[in-house]
Each structure stands twice: as structure tokens, then as C-alpha cells.
N, C-alpha and C. Protein backbone atom coordinates (compact mmCIF):
# COMPACT_ATOMS: atom_id res chain seq x y z
N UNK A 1 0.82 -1.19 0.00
CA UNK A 1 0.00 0.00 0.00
C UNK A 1 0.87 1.26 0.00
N UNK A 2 2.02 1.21 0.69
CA UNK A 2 2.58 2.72 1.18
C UNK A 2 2.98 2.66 -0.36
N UNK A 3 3.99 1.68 -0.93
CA UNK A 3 4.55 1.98 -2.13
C UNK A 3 3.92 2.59 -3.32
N UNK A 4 2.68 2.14 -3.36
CA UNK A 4 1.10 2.70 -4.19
C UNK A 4 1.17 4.12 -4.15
N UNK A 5 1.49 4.47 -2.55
CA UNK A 5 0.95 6.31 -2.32
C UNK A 5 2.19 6.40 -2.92
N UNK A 6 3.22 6.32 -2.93
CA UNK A 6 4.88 6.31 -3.17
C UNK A 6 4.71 7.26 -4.59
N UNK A 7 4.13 5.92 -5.55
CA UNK A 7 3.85 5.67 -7.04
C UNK A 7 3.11 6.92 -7.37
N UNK A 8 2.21 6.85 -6.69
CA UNK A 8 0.54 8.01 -7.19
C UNK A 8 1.16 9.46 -6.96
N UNK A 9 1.59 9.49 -5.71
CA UNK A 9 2.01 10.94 -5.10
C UNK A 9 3.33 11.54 -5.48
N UNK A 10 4.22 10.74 -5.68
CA UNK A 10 5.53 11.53 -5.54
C UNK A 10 6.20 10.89 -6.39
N UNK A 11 6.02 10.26 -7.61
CA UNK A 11 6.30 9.65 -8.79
C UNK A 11 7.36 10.82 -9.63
N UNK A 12 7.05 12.08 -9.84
CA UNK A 12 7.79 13.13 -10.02
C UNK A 12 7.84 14.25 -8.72
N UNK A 13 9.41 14.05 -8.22
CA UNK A 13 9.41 15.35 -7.55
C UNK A 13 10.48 16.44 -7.72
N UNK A 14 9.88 17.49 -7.61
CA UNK A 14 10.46 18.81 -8.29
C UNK A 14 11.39 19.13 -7.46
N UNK A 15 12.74 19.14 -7.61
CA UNK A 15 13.82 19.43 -6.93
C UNK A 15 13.94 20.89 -6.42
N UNK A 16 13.59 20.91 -5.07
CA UNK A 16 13.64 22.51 -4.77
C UNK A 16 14.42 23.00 -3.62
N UNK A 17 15.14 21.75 -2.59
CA UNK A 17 16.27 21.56 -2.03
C UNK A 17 17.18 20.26 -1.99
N UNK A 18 18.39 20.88 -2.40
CA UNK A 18 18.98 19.99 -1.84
C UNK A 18 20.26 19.85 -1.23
N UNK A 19 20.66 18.70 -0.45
CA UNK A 19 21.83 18.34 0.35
C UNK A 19 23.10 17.68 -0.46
N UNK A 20 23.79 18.94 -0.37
CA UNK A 20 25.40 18.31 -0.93
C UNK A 20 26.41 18.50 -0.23
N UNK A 21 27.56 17.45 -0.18
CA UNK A 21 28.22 17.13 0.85
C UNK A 21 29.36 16.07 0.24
N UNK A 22 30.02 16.58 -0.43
CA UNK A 22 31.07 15.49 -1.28
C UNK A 22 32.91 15.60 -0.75
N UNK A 23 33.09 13.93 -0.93
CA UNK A 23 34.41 14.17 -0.63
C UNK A 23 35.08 14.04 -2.04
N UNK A 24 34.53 13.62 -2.96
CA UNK A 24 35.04 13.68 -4.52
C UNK A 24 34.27 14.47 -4.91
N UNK A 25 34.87 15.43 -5.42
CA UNK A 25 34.02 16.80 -6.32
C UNK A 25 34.54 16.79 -7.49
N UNK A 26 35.06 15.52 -8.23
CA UNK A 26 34.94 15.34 -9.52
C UNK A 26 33.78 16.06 -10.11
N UNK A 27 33.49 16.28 -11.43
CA UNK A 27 32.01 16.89 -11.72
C UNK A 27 31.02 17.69 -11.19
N UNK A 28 31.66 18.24 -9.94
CA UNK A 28 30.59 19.20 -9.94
C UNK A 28 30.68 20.60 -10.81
N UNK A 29 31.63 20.66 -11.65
CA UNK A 29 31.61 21.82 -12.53
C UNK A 29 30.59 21.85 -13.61
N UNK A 30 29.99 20.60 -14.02
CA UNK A 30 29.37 20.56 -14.65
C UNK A 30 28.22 20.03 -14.17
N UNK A 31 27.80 19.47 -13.19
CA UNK A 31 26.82 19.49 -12.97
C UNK A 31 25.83 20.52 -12.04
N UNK A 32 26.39 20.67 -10.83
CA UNK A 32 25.51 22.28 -10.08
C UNK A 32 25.08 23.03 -10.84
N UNK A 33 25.77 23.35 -12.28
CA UNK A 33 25.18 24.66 -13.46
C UNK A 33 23.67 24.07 -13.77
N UNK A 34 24.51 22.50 -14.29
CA UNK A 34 23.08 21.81 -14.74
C UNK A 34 21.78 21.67 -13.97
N UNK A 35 22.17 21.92 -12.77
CA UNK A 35 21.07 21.45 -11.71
C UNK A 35 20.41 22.87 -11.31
N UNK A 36 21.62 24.19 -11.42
CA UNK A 36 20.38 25.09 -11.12
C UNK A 36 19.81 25.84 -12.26
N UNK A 37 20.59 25.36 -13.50
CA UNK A 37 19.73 25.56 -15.04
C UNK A 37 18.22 24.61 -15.14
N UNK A 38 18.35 23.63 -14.36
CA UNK A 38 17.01 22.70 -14.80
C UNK A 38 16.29 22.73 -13.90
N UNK A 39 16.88 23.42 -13.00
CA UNK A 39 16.28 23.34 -11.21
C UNK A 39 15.77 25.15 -10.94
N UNK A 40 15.18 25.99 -11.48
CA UNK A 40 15.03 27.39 -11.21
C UNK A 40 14.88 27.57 -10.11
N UNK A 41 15.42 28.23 -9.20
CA UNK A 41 14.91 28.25 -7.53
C UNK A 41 15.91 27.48 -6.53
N UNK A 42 16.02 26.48 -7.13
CA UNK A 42 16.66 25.29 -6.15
C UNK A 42 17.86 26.25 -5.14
N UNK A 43 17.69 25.24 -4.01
CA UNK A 43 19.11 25.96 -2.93
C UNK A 43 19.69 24.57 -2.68
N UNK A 44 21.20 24.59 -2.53
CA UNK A 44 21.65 23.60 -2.04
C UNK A 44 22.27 24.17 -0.65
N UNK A 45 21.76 22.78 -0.40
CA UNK A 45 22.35 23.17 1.38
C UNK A 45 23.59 22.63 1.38
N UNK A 46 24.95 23.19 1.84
CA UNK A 46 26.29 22.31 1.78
C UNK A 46 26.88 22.32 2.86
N UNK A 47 28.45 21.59 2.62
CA UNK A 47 29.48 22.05 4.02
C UNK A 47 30.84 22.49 3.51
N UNK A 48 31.48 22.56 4.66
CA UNK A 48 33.02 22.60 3.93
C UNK A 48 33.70 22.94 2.86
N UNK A 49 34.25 21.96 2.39
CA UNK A 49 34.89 21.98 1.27
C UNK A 49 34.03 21.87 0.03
N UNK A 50 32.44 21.07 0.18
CA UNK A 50 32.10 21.29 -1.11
C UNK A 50 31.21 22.68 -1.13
N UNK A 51 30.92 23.22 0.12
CA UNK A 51 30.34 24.43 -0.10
C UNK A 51 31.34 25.41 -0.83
N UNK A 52 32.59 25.65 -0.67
CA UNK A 52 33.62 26.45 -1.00
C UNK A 52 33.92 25.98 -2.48
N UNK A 53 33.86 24.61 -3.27
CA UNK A 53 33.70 24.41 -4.04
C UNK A 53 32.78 25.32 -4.83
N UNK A 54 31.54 24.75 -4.34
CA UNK A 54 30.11 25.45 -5.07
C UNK A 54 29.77 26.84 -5.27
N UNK A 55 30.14 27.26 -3.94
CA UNK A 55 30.19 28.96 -4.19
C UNK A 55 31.77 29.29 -5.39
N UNK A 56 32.29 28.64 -5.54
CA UNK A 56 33.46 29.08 -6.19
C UNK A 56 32.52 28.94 -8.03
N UNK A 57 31.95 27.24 -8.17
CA UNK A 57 31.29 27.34 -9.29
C UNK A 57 30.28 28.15 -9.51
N UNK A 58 29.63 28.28 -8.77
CA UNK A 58 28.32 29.59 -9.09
C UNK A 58 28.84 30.65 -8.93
N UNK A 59 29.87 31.49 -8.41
CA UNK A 59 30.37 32.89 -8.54
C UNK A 59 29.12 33.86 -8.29
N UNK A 60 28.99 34.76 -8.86
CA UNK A 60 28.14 35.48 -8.17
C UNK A 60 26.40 35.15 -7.94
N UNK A 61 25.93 33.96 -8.52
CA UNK A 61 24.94 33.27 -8.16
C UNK A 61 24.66 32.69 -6.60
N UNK A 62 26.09 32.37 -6.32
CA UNK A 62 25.92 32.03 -4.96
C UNK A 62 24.74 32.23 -3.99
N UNK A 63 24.98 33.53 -4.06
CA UNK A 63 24.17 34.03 -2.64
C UNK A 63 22.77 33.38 -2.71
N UNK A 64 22.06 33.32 -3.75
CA UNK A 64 20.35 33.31 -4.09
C UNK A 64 20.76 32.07 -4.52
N UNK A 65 21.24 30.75 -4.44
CA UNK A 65 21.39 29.88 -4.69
C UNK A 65 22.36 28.63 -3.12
N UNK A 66 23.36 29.21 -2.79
CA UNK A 66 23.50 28.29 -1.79
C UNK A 66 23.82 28.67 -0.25
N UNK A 67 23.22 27.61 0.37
CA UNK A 67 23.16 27.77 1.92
C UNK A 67 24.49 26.88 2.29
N UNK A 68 24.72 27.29 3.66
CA UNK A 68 25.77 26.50 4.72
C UNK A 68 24.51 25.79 5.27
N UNK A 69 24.94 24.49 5.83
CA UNK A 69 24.79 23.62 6.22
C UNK A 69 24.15 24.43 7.83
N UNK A 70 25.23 24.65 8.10
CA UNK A 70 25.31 25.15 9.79
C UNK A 70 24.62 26.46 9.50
N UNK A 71 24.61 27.22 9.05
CA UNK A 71 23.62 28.67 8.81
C UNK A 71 21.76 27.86 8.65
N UNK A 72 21.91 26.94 8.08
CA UNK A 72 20.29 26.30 8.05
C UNK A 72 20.11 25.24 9.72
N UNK A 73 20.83 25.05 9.70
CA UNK A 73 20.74 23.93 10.96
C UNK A 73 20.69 25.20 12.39
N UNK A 74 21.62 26.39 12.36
CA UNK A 74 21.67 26.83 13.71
C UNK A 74 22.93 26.32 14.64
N UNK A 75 23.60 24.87 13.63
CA UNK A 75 24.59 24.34 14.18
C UNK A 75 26.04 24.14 13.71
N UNK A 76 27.01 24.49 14.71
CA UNK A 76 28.16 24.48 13.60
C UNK A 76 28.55 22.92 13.67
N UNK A 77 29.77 23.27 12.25
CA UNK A 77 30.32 21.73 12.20
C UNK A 77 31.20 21.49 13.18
N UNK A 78 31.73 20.58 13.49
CA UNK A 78 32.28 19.57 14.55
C UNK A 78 33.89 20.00 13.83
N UNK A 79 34.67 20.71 15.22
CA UNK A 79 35.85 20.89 15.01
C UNK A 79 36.50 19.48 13.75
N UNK A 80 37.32 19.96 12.90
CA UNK A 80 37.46 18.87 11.97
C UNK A 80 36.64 18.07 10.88
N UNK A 81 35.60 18.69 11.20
CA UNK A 81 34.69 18.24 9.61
C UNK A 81 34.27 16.94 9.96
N UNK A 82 33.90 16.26 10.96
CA UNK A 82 33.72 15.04 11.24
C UNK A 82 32.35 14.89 10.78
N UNK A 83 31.51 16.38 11.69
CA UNK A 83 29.96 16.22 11.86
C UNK A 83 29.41 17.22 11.11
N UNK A 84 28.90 17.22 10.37
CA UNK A 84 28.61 18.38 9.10
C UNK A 84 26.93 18.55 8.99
N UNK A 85 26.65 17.40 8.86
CA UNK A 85 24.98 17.06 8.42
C UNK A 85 24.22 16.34 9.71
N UNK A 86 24.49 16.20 10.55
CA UNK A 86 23.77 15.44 11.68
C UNK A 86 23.13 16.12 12.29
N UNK A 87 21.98 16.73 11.93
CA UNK A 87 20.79 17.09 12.94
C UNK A 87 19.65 16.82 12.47
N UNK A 88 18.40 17.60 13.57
CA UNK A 88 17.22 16.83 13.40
C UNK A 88 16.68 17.34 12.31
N UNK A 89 16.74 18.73 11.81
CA UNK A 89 15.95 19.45 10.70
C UNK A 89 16.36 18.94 9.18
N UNK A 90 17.73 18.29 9.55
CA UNK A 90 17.82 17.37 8.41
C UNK A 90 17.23 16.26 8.31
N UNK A 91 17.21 15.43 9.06
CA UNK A 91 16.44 13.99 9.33
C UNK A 91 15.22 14.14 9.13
N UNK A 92 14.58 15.30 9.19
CA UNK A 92 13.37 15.55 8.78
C UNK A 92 13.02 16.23 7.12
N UNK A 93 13.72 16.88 7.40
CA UNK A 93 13.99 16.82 5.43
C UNK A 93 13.96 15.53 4.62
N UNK A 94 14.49 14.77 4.90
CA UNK A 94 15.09 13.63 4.10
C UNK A 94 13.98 12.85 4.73
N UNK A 95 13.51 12.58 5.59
CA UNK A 95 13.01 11.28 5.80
C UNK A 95 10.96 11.95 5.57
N UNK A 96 10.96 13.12 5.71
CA UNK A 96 9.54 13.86 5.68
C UNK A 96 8.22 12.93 4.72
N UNK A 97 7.60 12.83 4.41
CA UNK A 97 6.55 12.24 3.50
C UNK A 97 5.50 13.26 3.31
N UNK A 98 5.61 13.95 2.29
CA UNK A 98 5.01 14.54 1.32
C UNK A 98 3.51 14.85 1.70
N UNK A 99 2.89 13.22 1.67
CA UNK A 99 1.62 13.51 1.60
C UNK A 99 1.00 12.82 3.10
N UNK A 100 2.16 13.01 4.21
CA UNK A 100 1.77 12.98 5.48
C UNK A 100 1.81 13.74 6.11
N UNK A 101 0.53 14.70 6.57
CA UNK A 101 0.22 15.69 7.04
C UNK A 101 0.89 16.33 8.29
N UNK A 102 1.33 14.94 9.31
CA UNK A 102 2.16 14.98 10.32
C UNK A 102 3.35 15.36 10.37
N UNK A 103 3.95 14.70 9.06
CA UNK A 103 4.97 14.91 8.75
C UNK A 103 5.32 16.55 8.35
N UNK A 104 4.57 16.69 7.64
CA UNK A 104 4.65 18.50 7.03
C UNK A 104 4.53 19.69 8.31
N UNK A 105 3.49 18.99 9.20
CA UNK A 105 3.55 19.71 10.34
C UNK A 105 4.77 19.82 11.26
N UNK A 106 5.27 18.82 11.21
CA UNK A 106 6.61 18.60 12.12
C UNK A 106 7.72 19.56 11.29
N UNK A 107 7.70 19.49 9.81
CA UNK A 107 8.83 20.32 8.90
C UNK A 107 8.27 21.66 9.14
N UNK A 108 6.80 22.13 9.60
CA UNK A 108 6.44 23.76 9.80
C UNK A 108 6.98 24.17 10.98
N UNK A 109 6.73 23.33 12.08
CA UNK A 109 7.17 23.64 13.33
C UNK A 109 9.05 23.57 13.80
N UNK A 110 9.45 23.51 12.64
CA UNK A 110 10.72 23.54 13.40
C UNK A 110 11.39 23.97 12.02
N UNK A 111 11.00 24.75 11.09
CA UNK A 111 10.95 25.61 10.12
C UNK A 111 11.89 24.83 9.36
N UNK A 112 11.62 23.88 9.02
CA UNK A 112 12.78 22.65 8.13
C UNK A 112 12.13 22.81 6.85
N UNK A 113 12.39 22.58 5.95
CA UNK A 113 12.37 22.38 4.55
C UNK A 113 12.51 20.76 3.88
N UNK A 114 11.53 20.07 3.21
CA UNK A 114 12.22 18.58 2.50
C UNK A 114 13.27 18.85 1.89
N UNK A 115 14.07 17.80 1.88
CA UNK A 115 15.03 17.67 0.88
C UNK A 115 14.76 16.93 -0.07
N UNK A 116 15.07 17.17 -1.55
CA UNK A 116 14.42 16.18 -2.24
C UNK A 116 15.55 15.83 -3.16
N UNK A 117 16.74 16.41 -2.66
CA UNK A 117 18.12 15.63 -3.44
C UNK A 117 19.11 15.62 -2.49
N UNK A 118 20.40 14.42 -2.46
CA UNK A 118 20.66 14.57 -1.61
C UNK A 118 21.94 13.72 -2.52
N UNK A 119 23.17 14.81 -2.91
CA UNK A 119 24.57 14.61 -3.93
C UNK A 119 25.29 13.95 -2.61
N UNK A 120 25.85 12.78 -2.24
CA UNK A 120 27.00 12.58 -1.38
C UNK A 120 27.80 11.84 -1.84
N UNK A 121 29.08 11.45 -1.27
CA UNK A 121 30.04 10.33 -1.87
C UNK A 121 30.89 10.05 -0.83
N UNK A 122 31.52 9.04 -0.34
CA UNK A 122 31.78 8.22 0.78
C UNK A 122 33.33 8.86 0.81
N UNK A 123 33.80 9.32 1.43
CA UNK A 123 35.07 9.32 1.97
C UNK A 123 36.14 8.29 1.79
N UNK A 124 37.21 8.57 0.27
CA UNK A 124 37.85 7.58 -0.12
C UNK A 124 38.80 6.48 1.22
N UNK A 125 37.68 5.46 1.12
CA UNK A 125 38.41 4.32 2.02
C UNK A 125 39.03 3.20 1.21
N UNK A 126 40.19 3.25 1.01
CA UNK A 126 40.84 2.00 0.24
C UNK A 126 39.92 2.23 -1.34
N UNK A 127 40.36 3.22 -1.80
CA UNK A 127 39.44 3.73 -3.23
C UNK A 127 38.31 2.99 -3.38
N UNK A 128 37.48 2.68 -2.52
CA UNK A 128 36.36 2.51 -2.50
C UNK A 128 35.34 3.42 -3.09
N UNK A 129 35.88 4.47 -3.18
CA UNK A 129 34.87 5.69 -4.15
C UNK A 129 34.84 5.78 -5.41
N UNK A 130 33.76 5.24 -6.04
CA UNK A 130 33.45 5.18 -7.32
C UNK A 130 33.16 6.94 -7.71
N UNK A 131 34.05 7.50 -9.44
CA UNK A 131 33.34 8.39 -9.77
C UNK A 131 31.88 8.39 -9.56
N UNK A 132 31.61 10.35 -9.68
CA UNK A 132 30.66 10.38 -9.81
C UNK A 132 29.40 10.34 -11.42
N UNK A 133 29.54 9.17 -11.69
CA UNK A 133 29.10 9.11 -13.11
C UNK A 133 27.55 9.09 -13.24
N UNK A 134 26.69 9.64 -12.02
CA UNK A 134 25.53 9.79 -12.27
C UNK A 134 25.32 11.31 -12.82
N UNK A 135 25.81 12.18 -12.56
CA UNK A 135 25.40 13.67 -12.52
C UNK A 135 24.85 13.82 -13.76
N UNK A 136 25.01 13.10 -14.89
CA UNK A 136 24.85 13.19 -16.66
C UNK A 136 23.47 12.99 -16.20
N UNK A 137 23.21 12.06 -16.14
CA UNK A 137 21.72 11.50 -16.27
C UNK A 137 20.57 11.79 -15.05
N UNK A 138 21.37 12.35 -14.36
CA UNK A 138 20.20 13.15 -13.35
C UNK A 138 19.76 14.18 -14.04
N UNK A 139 20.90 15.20 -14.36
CA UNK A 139 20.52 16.45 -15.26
C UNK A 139 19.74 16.64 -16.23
N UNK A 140 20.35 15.64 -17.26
CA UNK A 140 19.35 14.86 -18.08
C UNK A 140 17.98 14.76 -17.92
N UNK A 141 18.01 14.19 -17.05
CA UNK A 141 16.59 13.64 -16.20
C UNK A 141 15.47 15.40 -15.87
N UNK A 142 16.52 15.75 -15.43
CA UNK A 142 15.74 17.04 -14.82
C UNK A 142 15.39 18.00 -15.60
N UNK A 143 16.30 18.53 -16.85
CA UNK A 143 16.14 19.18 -17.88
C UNK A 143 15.13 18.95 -18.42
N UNK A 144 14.55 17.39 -18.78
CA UNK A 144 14.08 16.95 -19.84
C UNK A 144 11.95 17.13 -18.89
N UNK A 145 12.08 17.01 -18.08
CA UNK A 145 10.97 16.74 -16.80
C UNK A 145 10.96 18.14 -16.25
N UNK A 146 11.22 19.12 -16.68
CA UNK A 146 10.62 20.54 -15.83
C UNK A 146 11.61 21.02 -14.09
N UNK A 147 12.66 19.95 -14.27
CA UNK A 147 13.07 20.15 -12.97
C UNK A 147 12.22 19.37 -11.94
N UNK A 148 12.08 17.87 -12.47
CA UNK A 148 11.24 17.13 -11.41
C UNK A 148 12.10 15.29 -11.71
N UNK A 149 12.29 14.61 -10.76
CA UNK A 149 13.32 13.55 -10.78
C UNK A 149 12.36 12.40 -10.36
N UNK A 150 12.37 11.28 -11.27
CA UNK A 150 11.60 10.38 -11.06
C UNK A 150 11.42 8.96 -10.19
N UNK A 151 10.53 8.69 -10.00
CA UNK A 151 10.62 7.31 -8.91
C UNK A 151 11.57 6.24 -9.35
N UNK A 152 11.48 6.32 -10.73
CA UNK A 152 12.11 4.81 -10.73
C UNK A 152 13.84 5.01 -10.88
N UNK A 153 14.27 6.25 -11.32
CA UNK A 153 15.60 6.77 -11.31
C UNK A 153 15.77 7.44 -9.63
N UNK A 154 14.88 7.36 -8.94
CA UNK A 154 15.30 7.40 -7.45
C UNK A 154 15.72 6.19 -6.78
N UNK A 155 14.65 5.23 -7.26
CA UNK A 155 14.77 3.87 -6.75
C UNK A 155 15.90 3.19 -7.55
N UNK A 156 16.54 3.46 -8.68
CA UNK A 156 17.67 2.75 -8.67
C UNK A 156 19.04 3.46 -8.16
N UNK A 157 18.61 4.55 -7.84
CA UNK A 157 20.01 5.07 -7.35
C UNK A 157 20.00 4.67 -6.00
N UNK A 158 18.78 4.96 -5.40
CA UNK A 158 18.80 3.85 -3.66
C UNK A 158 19.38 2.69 -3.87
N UNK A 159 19.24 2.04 -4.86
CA UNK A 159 19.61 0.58 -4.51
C UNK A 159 21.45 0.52 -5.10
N UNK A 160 21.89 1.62 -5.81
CA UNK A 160 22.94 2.33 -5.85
C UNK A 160 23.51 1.99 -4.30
N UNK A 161 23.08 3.32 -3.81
CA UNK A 161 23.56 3.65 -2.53
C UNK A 161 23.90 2.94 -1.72
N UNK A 162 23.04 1.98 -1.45
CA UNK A 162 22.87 0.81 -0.65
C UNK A 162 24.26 -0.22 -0.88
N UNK A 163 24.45 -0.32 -1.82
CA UNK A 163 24.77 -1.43 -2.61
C UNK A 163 26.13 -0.86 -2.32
N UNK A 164 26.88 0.54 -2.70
CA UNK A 164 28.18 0.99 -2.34
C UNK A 164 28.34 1.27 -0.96
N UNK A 165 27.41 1.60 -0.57
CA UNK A 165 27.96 1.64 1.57
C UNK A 165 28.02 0.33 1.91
N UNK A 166 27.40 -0.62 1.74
CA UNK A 166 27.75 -1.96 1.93
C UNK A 166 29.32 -2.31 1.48
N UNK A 167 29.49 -2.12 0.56
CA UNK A 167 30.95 -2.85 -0.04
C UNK A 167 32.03 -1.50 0.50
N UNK A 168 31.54 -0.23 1.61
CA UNK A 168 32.19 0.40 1.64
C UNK A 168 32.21 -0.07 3.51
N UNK A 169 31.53 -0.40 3.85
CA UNK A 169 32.13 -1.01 5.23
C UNK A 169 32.13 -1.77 5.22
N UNK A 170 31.92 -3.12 3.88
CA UNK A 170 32.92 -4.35 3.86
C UNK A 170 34.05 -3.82 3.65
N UNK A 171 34.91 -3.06 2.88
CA UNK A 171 36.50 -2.59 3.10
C UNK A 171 36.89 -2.10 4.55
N UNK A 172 36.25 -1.44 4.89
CA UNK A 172 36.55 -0.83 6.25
C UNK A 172 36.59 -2.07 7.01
N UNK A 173 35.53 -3.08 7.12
CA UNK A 173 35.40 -4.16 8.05
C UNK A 173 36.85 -5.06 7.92
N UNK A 174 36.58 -5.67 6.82
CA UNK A 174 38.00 -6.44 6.78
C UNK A 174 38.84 -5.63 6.93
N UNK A 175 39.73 -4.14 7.07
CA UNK A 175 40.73 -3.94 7.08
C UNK A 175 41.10 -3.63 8.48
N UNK A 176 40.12 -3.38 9.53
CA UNK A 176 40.06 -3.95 10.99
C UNK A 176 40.58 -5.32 11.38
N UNK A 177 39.74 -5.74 10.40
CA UNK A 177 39.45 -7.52 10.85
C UNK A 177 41.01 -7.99 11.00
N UNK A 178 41.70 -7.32 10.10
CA UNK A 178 43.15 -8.19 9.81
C UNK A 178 44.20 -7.59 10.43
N UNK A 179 43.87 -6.23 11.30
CA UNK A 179 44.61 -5.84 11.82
C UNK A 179 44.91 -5.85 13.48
N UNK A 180 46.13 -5.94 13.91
CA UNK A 180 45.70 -5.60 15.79
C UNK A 180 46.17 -4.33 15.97
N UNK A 181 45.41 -4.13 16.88
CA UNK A 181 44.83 -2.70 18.13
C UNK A 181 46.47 -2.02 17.26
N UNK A 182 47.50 -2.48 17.65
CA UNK A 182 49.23 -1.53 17.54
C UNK A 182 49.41 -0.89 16.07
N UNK A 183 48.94 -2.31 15.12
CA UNK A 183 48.89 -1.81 13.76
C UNK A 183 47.89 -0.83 13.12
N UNK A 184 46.36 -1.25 13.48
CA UNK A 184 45.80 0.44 13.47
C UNK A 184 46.33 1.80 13.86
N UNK A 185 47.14 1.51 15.12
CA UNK A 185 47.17 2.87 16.26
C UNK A 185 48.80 3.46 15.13
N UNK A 186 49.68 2.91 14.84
CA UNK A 186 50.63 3.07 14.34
C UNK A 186 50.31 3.69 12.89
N UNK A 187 49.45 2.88 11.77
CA UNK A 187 48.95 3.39 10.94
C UNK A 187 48.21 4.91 11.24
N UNK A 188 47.25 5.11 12.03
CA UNK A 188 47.38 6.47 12.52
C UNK A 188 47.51 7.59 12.63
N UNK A 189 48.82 7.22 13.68
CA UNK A 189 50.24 7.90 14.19
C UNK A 189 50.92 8.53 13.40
N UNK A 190 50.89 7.87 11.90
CA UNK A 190 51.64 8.30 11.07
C UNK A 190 51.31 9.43 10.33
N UNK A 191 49.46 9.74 10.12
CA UNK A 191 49.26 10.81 9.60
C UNK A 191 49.18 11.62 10.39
């Protein structure tokens, strides 16, 4: 049943925020243009290094185009860039449902916004980070659709996602697994 409302309701949704947060910023020169050429309005919410990125690619667009992370949250990042995106007005962005009334109420009352894109890429662990070779065909996607991104190109990029954080703390896992406590702490030490 939920997947039905999924289908009926939110089959196209019009990209009007979103969350970016990359440790490979391969392509974003060409894609952010694309996204706020197909996206009129759109704000991306960022951090760090890819905010400084992004404001560098949009140049004087910036301002009417992207937010800090911590300027929308109220919260700064975590000495060292550890904690960037972890709060509740995000969790409610991202996880919100459209056509649940509760839900929308909870995003009024604590003046949150949905997110309805959300650019990330895993922190190269043992080059576990695949380019970013979607940005073509999102744009694509969005150009071609009014600036609106579809269920079934959502649902395969979830199963994307899924599919690379898995094989990205299987690397992390085994490279624990094979090591003791001295050889981590030494590895380290060294940077």
C-alpha cells in the first residue's frame, strides 16, 4: 500500500532543495550549473569543502542559490569536519513524506524544509569511491521533466547507494578484521 501512495504521489518530484556534501568533487563543474539551469529556484544546502567548491562554481549566483549547512541547521560543524549534516531538521527533510500531514507539520514547526536531493560520496576508504558518473543523467533527467526527478531513477540510485555503503564497510570491516589494536594505532600515528 505505502509503495502505491509512493507511485501516485511523488512519482515526479520537483527538486527545490537539496543536500550536498562530497568528498570527490569530480564533476561538480558541470553538474551544479546543470542542476540550477534545470532546477530554477533550487538551494543547495552544503558544508566545507564542497560548499567552498560550489560557491566558487556559481560565482556570483551564490548568494540566491546556496546555503551552509550550519547557517540552516543553527549548528556548527564539529571541530574537523567530522559532523557536518547530523541534525534533526535534516532527518526531517530527508526522511519527511510529502503527503503525510504529520509529517509536514513537524517540517512547519521547526521551520525545516524537505530535501528532495541529496549529492554525497563516501570518503575515499581504500578507493572505494566510485566516480561520480551519475550527474549526466540526473541532469538529463531534470532538464528533460521541468526540474522534477523520477521514482524509478530514485529507486535505482537507492539501490545504488545501498549497494556501495555496503561494499564500503565491507572494506573498512576487513581492514580492521586483519589488523591488531598496535597496527591500526601506528597506521594512525603516522598521519
Amino acid at each position: 500500500m505505502a509503495l502505491n501512495i509512493v507511485k501516485d504521489i511523488d512519482n515526479r518530484v520537483a527538486v527545490k532543495n537539496v543536500l550536498m556534501s562530497v568528498s570527490d568533487k569530480t564533476g561538480l563543474e558541470t553538474f551544479v550549473p546543470a542542476l540550477v539551469k534545470a532546477c530554477p529556484g533550487v538551494k543547495i544546502y552544503s558544508t566545507g569543502g564542497t560548499y567552498t567548491k560550489v560557491k566558487e562554481i556559481l560565482g556570483a549566483d551564490a548568494g540566491k542559490t546556496l546555503v551552509a549547512v550550519s547557517d540552516y541547521t543553527g549548528q556548527p560543524e564539529m571541530q574537523g569536519g567530522l559532523v557536518k549534516t547530523l541534525d534533526f531538521k535534516i532527518y526531517l527533510g530527508l526522511l519527511s513524506e510529502t503527503y503525510n500531514d504529520a509529517h509536514q507539520a513537524d517540517l512547519k514547526r521547526l521551520s525545516a524544509l524537505p530535501i528532495d536531493m541529496v549529492v554525497v560520496n563516501l570518503y575515499p576508504f581504500q578507493q572505494t569511491v566510485a566516480k561520480p558518473l551519475d550527474y549526466g543523467s540526473i541532469t538529463s533527467e531534470l532538464e528533460a521533466h521541468s526540474g522534477t526527478i523520477g521514482l524509478d531513477t530514485r529507486f535505482r540510485l537507492m539501490k545504488k547507494a545501498f549497494a556501495h555503503t555496503a561494499a564500503y564497510d565491507t572494506a573498512i570491516s576487513q581492514f580492521f578484521a586483519s589488523r591488531t589494536w598496535d597496527e591500526v594505532n601506528c597506521t594512525y600515528d603516522q598521519h
